[in-house]
Protein backbone atom coordinates (compact mmCIF):
# COMPACT_ATOMS: atom_id res chain seq x y z
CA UNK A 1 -80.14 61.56 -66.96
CA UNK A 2 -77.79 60.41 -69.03
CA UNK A 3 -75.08 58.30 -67.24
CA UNK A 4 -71.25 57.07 -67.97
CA UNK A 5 -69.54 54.22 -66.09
CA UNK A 6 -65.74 54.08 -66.67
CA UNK A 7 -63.67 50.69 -65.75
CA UNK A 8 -61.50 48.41 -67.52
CA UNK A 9 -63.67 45.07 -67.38
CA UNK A 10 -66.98 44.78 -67.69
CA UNK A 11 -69.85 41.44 -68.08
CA UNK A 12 -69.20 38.64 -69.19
CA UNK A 13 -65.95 39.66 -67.58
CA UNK A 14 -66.85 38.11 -63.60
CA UNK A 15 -65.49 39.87 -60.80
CA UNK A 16 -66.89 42.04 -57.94
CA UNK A 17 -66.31 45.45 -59.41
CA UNK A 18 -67.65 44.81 -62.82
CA UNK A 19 -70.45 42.51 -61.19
CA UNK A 20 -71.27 45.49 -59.56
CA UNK A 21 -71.42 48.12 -62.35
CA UNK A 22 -73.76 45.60 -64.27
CA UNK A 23 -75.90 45.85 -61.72
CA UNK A 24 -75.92 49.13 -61.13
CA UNK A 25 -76.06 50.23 -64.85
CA UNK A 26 -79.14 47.81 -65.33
CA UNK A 27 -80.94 49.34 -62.74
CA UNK A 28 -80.07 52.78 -63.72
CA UNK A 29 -81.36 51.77 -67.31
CA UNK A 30 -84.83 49.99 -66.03
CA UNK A 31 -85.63 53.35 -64.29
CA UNK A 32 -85.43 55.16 -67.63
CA UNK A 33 -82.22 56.99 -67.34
CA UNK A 34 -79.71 56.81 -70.62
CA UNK A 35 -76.43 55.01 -69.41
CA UNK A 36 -73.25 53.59 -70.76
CA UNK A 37 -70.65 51.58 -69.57
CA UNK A 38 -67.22 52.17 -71.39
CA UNK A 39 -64.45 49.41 -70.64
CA UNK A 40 -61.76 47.54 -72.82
CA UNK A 41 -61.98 45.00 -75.01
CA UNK A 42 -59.95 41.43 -74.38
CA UNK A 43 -58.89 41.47 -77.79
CA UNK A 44 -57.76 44.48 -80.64
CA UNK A 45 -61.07 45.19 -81.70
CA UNK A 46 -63.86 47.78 -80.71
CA UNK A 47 -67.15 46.81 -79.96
CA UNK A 48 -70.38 48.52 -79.39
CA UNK A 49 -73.41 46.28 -78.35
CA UNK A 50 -76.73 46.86 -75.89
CA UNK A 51 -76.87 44.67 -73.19
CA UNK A 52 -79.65 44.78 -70.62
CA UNK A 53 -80.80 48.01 -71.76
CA UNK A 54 -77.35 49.52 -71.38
CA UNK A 55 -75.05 50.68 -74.20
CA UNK A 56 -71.50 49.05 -73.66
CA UNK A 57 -69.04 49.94 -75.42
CA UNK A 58 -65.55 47.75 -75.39
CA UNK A 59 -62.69 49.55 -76.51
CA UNK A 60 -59.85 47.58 -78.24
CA UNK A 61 -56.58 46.50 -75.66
CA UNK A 62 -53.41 46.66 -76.97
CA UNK A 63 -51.88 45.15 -73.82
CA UNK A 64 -51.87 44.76 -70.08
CA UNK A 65 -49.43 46.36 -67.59
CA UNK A 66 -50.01 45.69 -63.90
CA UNK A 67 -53.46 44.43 -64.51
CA UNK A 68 -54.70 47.50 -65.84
CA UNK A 69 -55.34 47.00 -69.62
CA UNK A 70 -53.89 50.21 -72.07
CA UNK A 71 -56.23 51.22 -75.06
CA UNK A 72 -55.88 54.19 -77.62
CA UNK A 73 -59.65 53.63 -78.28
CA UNK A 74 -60.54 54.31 -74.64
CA UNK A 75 -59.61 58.02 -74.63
CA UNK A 76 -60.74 58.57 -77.94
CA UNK A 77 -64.39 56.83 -76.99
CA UNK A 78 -64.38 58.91 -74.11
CA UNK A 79 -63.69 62.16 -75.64
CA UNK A 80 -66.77 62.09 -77.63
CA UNK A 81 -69.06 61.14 -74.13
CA UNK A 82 -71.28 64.46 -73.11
CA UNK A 83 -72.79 62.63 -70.03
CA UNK A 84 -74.40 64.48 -67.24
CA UNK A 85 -72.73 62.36 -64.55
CA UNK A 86 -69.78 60.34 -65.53
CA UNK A 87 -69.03 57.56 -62.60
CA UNK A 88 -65.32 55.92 -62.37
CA UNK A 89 -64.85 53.04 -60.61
CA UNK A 90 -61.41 52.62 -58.76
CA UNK A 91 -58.82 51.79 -59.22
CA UNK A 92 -58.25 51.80 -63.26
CA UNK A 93 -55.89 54.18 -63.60
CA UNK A 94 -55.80 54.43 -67.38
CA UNK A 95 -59.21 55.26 -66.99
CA UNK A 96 -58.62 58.36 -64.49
CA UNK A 97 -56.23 59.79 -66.34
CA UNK A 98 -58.15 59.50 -69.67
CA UNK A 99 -61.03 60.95 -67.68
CA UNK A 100 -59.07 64.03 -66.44
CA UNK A 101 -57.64 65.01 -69.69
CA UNK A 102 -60.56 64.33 -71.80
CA UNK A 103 -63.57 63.79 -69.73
CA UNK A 104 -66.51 66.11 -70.74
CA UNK A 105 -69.14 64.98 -68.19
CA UNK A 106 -70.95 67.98 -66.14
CA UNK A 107 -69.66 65.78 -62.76
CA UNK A 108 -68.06 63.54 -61.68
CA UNK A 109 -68.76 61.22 -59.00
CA UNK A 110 -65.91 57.92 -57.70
CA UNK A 111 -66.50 54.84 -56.38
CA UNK A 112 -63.70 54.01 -54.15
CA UNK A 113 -63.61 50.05 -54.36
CA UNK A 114 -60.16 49.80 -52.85
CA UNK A 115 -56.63 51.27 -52.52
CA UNK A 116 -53.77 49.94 -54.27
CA UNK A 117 -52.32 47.38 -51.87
CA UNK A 118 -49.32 45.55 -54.22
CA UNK A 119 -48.94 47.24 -57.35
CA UNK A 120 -46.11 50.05 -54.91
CA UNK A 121 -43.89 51.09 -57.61
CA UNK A 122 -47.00 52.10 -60.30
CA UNK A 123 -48.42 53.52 -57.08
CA UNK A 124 -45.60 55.62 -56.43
CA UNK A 125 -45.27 56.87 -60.31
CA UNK A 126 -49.61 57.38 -59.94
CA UNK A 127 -50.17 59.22 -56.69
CA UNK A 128 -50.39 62.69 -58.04
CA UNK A 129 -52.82 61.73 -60.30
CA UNK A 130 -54.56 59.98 -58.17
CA UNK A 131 -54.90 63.24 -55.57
CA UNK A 132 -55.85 64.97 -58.54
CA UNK A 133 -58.73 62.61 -59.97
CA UNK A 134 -60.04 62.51 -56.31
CA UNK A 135 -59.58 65.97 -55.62
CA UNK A 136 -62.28 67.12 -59.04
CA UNK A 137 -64.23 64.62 -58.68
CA UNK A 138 -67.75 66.11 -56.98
CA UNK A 139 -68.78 63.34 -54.97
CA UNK A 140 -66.66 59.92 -53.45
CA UNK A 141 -68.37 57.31 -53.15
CA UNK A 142 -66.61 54.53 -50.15
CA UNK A 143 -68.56 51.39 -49.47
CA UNK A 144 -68.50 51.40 -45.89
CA UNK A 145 -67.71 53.42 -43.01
CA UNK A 146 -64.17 51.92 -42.26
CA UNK A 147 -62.62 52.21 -45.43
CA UNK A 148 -63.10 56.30 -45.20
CA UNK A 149 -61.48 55.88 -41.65
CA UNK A 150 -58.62 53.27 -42.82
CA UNK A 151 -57.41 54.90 -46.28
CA UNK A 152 -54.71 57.15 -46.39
CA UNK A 153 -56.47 58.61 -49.51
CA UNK A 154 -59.53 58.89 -48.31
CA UNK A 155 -59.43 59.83 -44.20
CA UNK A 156 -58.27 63.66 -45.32
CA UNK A 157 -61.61 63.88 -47.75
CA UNK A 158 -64.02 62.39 -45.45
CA UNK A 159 -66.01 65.49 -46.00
CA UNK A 160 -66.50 64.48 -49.62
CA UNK A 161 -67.23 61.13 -49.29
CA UNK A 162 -70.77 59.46 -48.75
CA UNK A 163 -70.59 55.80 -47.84
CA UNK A 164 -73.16 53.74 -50.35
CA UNK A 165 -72.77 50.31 -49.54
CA UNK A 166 -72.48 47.48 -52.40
CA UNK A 167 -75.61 45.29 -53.33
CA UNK A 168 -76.82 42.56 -54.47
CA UNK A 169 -80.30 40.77 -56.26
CA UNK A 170 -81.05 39.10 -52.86
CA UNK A 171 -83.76 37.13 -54.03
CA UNK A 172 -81.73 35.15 -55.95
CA UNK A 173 -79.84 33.89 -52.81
CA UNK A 174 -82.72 33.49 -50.54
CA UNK A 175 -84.58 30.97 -53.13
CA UNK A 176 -84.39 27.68 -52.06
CA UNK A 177 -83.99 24.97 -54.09
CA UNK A 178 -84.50 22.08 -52.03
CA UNK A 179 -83.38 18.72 -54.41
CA UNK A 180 -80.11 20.48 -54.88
CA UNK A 181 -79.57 21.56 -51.64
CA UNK A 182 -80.13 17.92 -50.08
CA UNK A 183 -78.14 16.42 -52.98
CA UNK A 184 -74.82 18.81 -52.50
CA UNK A 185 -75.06 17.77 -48.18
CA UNK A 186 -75.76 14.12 -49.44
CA UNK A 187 -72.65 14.40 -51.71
CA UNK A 188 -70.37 16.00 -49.51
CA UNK A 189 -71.62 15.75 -46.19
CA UNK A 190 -72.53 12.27 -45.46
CA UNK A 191 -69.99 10.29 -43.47
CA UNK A 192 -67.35 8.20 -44.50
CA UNK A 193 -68.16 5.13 -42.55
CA UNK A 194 -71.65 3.63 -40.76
CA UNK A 195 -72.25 5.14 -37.81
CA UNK A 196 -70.18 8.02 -37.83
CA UNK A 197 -72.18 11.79 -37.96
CA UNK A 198 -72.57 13.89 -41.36
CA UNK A 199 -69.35 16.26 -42.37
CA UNK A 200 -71.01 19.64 -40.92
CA UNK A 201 -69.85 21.82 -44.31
CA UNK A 202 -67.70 25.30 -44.38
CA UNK A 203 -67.75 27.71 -47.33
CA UNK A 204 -65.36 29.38 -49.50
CA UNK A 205 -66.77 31.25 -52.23
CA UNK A 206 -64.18 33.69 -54.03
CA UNK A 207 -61.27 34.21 -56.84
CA UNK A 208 -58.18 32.49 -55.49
CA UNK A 209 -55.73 35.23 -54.88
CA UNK A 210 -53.01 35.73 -52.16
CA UNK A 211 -55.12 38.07 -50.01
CA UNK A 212 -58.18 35.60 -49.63
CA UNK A 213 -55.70 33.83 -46.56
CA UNK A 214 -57.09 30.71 -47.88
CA UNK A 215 -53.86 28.81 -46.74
CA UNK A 216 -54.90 29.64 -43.17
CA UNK A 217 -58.26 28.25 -43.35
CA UNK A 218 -56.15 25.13 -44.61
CA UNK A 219 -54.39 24.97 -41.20
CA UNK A 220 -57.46 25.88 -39.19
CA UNK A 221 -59.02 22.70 -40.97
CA UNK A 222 -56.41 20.03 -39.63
CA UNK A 223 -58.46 20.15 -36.40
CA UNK A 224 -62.08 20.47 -37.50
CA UNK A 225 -63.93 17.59 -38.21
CA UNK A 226 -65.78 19.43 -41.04
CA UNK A 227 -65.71 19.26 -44.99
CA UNK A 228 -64.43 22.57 -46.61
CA UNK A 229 -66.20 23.50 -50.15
CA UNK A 230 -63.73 26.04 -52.12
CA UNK A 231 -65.80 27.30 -55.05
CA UNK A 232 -63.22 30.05 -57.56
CA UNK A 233 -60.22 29.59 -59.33
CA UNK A 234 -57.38 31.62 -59.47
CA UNK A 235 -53.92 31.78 -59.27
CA UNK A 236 -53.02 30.45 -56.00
CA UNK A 237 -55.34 27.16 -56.81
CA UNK A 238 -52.18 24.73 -57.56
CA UNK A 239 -50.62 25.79 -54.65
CA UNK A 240 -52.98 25.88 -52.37
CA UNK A 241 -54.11 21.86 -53.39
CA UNK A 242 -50.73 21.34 -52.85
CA UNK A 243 -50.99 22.98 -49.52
CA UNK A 244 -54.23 20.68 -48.19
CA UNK A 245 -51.89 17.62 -49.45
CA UNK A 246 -49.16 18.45 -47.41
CA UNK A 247 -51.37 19.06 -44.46
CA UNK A 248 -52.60 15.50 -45.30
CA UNK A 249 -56.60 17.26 -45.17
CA UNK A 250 -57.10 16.83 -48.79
CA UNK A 251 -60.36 14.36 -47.81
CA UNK A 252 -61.60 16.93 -46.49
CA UNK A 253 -61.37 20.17 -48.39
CA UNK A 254 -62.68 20.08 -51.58
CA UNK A 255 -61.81 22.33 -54.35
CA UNK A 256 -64.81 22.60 -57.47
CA UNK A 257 -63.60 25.70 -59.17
CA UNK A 258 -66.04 27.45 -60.92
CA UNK A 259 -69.52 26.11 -60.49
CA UNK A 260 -72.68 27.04 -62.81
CA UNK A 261 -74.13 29.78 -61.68
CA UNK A 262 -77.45 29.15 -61.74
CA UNK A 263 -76.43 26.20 -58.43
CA UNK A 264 -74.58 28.94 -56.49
CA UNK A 265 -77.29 29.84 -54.53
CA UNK A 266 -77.61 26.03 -53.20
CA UNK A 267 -74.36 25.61 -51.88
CA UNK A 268 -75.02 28.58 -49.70
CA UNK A 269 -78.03 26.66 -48.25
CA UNK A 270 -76.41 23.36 -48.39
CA UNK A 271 -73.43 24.91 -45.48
CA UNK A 272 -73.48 25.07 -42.43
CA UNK A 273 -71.06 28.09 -42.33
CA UNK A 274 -69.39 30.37 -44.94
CA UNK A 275 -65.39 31.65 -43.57
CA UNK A 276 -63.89 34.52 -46.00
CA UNK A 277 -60.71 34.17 -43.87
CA UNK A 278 -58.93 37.18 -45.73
CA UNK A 279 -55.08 38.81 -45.16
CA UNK A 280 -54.75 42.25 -47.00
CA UNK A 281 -56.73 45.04 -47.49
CA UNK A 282 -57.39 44.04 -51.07
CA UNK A 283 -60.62 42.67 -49.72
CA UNK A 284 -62.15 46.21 -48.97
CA UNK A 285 -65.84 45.02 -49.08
CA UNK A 286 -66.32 41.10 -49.48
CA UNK A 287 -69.73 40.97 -51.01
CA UNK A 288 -70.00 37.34 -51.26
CA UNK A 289 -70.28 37.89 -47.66
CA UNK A 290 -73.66 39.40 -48.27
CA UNK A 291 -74.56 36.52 -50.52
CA UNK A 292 -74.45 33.70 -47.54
CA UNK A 293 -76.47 36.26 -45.50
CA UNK A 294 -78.90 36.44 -48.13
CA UNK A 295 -79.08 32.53 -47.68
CA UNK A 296 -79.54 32.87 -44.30
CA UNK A 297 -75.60 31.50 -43.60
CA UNK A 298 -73.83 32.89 -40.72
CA UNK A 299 -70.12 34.25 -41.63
CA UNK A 300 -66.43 34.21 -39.92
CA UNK A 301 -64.06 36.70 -41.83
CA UNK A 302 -61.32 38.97 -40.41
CA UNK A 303 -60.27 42.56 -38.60
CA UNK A 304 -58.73 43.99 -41.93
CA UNK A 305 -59.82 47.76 -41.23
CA UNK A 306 -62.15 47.45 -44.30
CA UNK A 307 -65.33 46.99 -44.52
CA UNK A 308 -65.40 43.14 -44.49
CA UNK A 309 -65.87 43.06 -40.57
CA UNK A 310 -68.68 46.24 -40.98
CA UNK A 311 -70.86 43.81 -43.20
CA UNK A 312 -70.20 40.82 -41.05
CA UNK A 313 -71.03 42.68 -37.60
CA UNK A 314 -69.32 40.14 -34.96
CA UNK A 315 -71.56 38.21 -32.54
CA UNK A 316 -74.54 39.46 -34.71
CA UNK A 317 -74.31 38.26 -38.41
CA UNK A 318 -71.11 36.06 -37.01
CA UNK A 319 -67.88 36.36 -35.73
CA UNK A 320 -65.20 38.11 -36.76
CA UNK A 321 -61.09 37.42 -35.97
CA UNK A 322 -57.48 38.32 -36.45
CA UNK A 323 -56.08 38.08 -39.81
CA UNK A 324 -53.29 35.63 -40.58
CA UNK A 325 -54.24 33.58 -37.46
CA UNK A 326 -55.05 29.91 -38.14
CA UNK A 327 -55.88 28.97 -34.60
CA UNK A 328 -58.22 31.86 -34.35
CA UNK A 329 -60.02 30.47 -37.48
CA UNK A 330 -60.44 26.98 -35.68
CA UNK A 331 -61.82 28.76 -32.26
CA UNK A 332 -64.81 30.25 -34.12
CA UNK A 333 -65.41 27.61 -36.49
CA UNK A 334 -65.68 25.18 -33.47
CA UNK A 335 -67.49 27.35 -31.36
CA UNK A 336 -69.80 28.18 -34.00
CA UNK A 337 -70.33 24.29 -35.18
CA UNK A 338 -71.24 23.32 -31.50
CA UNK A 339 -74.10 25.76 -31.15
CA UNK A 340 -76.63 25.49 -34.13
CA UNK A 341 -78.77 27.67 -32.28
CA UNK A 342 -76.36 30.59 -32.66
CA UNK A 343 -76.09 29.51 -35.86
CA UNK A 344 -79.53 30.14 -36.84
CA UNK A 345 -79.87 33.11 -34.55
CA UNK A 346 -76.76 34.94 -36.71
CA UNK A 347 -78.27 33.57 -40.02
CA UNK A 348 -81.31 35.43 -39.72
CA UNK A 349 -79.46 38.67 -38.46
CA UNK A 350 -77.69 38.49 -41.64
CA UNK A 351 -80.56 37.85 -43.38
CA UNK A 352 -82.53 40.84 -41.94
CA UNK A 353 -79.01 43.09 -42.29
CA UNK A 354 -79.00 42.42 -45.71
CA UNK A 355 -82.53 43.28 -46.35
CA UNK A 356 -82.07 46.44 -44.72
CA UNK A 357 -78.49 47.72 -46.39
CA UNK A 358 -77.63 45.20 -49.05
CA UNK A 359 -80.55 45.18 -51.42
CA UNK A 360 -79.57 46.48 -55.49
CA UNK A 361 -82.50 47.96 -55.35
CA UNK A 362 -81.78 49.83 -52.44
CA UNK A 363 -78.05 50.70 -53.80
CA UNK A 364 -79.72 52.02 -57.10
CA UNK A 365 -81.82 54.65 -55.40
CA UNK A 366 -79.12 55.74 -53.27
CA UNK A 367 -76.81 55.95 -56.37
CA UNK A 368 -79.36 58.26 -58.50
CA UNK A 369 -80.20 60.32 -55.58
CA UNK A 370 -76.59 60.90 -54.81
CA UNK A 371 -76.21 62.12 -58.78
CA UNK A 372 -79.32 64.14 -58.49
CA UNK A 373 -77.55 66.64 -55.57
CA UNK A 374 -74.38 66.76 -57.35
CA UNK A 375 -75.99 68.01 -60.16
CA UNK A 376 -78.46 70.26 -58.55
CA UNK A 377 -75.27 71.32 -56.40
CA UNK A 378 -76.38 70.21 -53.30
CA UNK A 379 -72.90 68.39 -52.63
């Protein structure tokens, strides 16, 4: 089968989309099929290089409007594609519209990663494209349940859509590397003075945007006795320190910004519990949730109507509370720190959960056998 994923990014470009479509593409490519991935370049140039057994091809940017890069290459790249199943990954809507004008695939298949939540005015000027892309494309893919139910785009073709959640290389999170984790609790865990107990430690793993709702995990934190680990960087980092100063927590919230990522997996198994305390519907899946269930780590995130509170299933793989509500935050991080049994009991229902729904491996299959009915026209 020969196979075309469309977005604007792509590796060593980090991010959960194009995280994603490596993984995906990779796998596609181990089980024999012919795929390419065709993105934009960070610079003027084109480039054409195989990585991981996929052809990736990087057309030349001439500039970026609204966080969506514009490239005359792209279109003309695309134009020349004859793939058998081309798969866009929204929302890059230079990419759609390139697609729809020049796209030669046989069909077309759409992951849905997430509506356009800020970007109103390009929305406004987009939306009858956008009905347009979604309305030829064969198959829709949404990542979980609640996003088909919650999207205004997506609720009146429910009948198109199949949910495929997103996945990850779970063994990579479920090693254990013991020195590091009992160095990272020794470093930022152990007490300040004699006789006082270890810092229990929270976890924030994630870019630092405005819809992460880091700055009420801040609040929540001036009544915890607990250290908070922030691991990303982003644009909301210098005001967010300045935030834990003001709230005078700053000895106890570390922020390490971008950490190799070969010791990720450690500082899942070094906490005690990871919080993805989110606002906006920007965070439509939250797959670093499934990460700190691979470790075993139980999870508070928040009601956003997405699918963030369908992968963390409250009182099972944790708990899950109101948005924008720092007191909230501080009930179930309390409650949660007092009971290490529940603890462990959610851990290992994450753990099993993830096994079951979360696996790459598992997303793969259900990818390619997804393609195989559109193109047999089974779908």
């Amino acid at each position: 089968m020969k196979i075309l994923h469309l977005y604007k990014d792509y590796y060593p470009v980090l991010g959960g989309i194009e995280n994603h479509i490596r993984l995906l593409a990779e796998g596609q490519a181990a089980r024999g099929h012919d795929v390419t991935v065709l993105a934009t370049n960070r610079g003027l140039r084109t480039t054409t290089a195989r990585q991981g057994g996929v052809r990736v091809i990087k057309a030349g940017r001439l500039l970026t409007v609204a966080r969506a890069p514009l490239s005359l290459a792209f279109p003309l790249f695309l134009a020349r594609q004859r793939p058998d199943i081309a798969h866009l990954h929204f929302p890059y809507p230079f990419g759609e519209v390139s697609h729809l004008l020049l796209g030669r695939a046989r069909r077309t298949v759409i992951t849905y990663h997430s509506d356009v939540v800020r970007q109103k005015g390009w929305l406004r000027l987009y939306r009858p494209f956008l009905t347009r892309v979604l309305d030829r494309a064969d198959r829709i893919i949404a990542t979980s349940p609640p996003y088909i139910e919650s999207s205004p785009y997506l609720r009146p073709r429910a009948g198109r859509c199949t949910v495929i959640p997103l996945g990850i290389n779970l063994q990579r999170f479920q090693t254990l590397n013991p020195t590091l984790v009992q160095s990272l609790r020794a470093r930022y865990g152990t007490a300040p003075s004699p006789g006082t107990s270890d810092y229990p430690l929270l976890l924030f793993v994630g870019l630092l945007r405005y819809y992460k709702g880091l700055s009420y995990l801040l609040q929540a934190m001036t009544h915890i006795r607990a250290r908070l680990l922030v691991i990303g960087e982003g644009p909301m980092e210098n005001e967010w320190r300045r935030l834990a100063e003001a709230l005078a927590i700053a000895d106890k919230v570390r922020f390490l910004g971008q950490i190799p990522n070969e010791q990720l997996p450690a500082f899942y198994h070094a906490a005690d519990l990871f919080v993805l305390p989110a606002t906006h519907r920007s965070e439509a899946f939250g797959l670093v949730q499934v990460e700190a269930m691979a470790a075993g780590l139980p999870i508070i995130s928040t009601e956003l109507g997405t699918g963030t509170s369908w992968v963390n299933q409250h009182d099972e793989t944790g708990l899950v509370v109101p948005p924008r509500d720092a007191p909230a935050l501080e009930k179930a991080i309390s409650t949660l720190l007092s009971d290490p049994d529940r603890r462990h009991r959610m851990g290992q229902a994450g753990r099993n959960r993830a096994q079951r729904e979360f696996s790459h491996t598992v997303m793969t299959g259900r990818v390619l056998a997804l393609y195989k009915s559109v193109l047999a026209g089974e779908l």
